[in-house]
Protein backbone atom coordinates (compact mmCIF):
# COMPACT_ATOMS: atom_id res chain seq x y z
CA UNK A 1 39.21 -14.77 81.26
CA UNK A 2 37.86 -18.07 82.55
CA UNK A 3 39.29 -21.50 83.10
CA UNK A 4 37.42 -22.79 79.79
CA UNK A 5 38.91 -19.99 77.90
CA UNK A 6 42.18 -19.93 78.85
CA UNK A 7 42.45 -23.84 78.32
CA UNK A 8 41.27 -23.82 75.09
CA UNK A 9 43.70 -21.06 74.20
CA UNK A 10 46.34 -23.20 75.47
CA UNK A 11 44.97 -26.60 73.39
CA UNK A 12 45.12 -24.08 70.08
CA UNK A 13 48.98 -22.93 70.74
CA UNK A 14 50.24 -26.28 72.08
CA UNK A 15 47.93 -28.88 69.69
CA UNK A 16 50.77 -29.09 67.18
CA UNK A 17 53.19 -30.41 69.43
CA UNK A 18 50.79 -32.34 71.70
CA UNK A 19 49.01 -34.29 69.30
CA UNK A 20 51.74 -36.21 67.62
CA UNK A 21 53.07 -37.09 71.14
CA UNK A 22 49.65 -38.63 72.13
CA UNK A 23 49.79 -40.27 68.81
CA UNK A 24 52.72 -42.20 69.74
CA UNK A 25 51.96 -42.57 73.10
CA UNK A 26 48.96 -44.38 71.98
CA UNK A 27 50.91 -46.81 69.47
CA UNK A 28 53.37 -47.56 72.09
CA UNK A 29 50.89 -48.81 74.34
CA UNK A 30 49.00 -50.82 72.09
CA UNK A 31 52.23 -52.34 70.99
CA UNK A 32 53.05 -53.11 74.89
CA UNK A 33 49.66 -54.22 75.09
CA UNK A 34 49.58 -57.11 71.71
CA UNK A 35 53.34 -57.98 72.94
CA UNK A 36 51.86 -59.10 76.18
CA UNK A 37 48.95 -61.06 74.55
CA UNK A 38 50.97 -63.00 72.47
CA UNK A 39 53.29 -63.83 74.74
CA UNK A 40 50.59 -64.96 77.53
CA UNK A 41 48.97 -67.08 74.14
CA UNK A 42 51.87 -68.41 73.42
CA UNK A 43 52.85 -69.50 77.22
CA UNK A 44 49.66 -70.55 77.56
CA UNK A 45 49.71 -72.38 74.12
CA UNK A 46 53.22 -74.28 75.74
CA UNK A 47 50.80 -74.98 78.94
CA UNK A 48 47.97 -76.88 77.01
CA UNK A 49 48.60 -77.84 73.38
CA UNK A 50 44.85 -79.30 72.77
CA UNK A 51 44.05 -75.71 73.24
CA UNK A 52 46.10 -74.22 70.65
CA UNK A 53 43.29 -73.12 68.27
CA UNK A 54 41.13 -71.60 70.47
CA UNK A 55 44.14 -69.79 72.34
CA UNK A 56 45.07 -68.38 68.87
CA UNK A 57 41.95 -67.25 67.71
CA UNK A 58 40.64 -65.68 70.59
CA UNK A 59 44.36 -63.48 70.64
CA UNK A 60 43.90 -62.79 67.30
CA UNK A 61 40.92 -61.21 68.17
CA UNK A 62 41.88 -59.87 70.64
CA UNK A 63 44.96 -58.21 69.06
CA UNK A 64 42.31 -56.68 66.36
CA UNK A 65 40.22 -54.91 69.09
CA UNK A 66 43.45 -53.57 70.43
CA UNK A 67 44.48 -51.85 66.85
CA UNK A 68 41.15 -50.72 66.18
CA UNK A 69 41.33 -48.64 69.18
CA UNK A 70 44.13 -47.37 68.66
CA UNK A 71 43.75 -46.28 65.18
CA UNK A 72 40.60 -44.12 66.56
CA UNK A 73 42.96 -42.66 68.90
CA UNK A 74 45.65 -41.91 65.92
CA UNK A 75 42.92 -40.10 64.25
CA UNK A 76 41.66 -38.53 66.86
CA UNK A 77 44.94 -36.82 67.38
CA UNK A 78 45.32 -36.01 64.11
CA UNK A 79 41.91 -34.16 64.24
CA UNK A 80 43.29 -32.21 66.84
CA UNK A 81 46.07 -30.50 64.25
């Protein structure tokens, strides 16, 4: 039996559990990830006022990219069930 084999055999019996794990794993890093932007916008919107609207939109946009990617990777995992 080779490598490939015997790690796809192992993806089949342990994708059930494995999947939902990476799921959250993924959610808890984008969460870590938008937590941090808006706090560095907001510190940074404390810094320079005059630069509020720019600051916001740009984290905003930011914060959109971030939960795009992470809703591929939610259903990518769920693929994998």
């Amino acid at each position: 039996m080779t490598f490939l084999n015997m790690l796809l055999q192992t993806a089949t019996n342990f994708g059930p559990l494995v999947a939902p794990l990476a799921a959250a794993l993924a959610v808890i890093g984008a969460s870590m990830g938008i937590g941090k932007i808006g706090a560095s916008a907001m510190e940074s919107i404390a810094r320079q006022p005059e630069a509020a609207s720019d600051v916001r939109m740009s984290m905003i946009i930011v914060a959109a990219l971030i939960e795009g990617a992470t809703l591929f990777a939610i259903v990518v995992c769920l693929m994998a069930l």
